[in-house]
Protein backbone atom coordinates (compact mmCIF):
# COMPACT_ATOMS: atom_id res chain seq x y z
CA UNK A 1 -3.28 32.65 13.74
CA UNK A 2 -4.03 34.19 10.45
CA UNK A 3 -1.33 32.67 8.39
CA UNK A 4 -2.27 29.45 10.30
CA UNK A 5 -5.71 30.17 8.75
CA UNK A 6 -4.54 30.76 5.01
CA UNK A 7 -2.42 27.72 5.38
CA UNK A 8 -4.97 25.41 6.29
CA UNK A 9 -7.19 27.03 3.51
CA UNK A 10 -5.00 26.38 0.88
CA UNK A 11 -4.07 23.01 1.74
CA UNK A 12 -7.69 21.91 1.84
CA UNK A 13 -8.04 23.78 -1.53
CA UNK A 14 -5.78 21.72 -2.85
CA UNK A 15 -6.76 18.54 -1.46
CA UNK A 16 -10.62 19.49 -2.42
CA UNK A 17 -9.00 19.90 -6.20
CA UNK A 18 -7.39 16.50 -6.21
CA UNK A 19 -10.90 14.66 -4.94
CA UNK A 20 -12.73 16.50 -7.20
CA UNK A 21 -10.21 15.45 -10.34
CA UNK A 22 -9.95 12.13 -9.11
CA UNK A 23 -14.10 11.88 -8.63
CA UNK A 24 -13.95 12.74 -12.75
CA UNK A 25 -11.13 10.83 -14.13
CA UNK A 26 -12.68 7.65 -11.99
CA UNK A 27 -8.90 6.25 -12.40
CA UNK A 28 -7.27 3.90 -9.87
CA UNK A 29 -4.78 5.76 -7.71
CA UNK A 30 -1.08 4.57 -9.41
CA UNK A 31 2.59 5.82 -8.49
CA UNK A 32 3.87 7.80 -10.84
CA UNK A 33 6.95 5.81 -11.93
CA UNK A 34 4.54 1.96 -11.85
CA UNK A 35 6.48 0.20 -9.29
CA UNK A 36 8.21 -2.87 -9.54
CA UNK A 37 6.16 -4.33 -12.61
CA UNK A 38 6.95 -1.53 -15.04
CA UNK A 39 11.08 -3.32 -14.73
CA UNK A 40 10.05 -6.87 -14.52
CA UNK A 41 10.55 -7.32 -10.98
CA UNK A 42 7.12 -9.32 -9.62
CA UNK A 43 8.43 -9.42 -6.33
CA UNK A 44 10.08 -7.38 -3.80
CA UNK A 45 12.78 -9.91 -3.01
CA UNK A 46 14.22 -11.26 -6.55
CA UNK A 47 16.19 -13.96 -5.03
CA UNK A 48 15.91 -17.77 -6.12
CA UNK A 49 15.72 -18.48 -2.30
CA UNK A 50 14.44 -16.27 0.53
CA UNK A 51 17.11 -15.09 3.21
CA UNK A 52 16.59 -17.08 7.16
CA UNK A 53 14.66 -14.06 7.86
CA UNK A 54 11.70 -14.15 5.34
CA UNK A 55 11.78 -17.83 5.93
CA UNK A 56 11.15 -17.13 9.43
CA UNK A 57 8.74 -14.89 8.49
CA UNK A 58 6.55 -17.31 5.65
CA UNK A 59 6.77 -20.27 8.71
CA UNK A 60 5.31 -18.06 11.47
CA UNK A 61 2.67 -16.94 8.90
CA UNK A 62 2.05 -20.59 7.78
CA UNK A 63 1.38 -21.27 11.12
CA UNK A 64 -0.91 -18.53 12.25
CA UNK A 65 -3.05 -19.68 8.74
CA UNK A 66 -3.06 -23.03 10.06
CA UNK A 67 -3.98 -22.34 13.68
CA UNK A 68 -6.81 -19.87 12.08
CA UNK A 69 -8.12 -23.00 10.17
CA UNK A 70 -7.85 -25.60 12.49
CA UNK A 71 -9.69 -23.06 15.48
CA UNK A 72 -12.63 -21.52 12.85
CA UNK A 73 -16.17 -21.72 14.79
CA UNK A 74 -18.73 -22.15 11.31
């Protein structure tokens, strides 16, 4: 239970230290590396046209945002 204890302790330390530097900085939170954008990738899937599944995937949503629309109480 006791190394439990110290475990727990320091990983709240730590997490305590990284709110408190974060509270200071008052930076956005940013992966280290900057994603996609820092290559010149703007989109996950860097094909000219979307595979059948991701067009699957765009229709169902296009219909869901047009069922949402059409159903909307003001």
């Amino acid at each position: 239970m006791q190394i439990f204890l110290i475990t727990f302790g320091v990983f709240l330390a730590v997490v305590v230290a990284m709110a408190i530097g974060y509270i200071f900085q008052k930076k956005t939170i940013s992966g280290s590396c900057g994603g996609l954008g820092s290559i010149g990738i703007e989109k996950e899937c860097d094909c000219p046209e979307p595979c059948d599944n991701r067009k699957k995937k765009m229709a169902k949503e296009e219909a869901r945002r047009k069922m949402l629309a059409e159903n909307r109480i003001i």
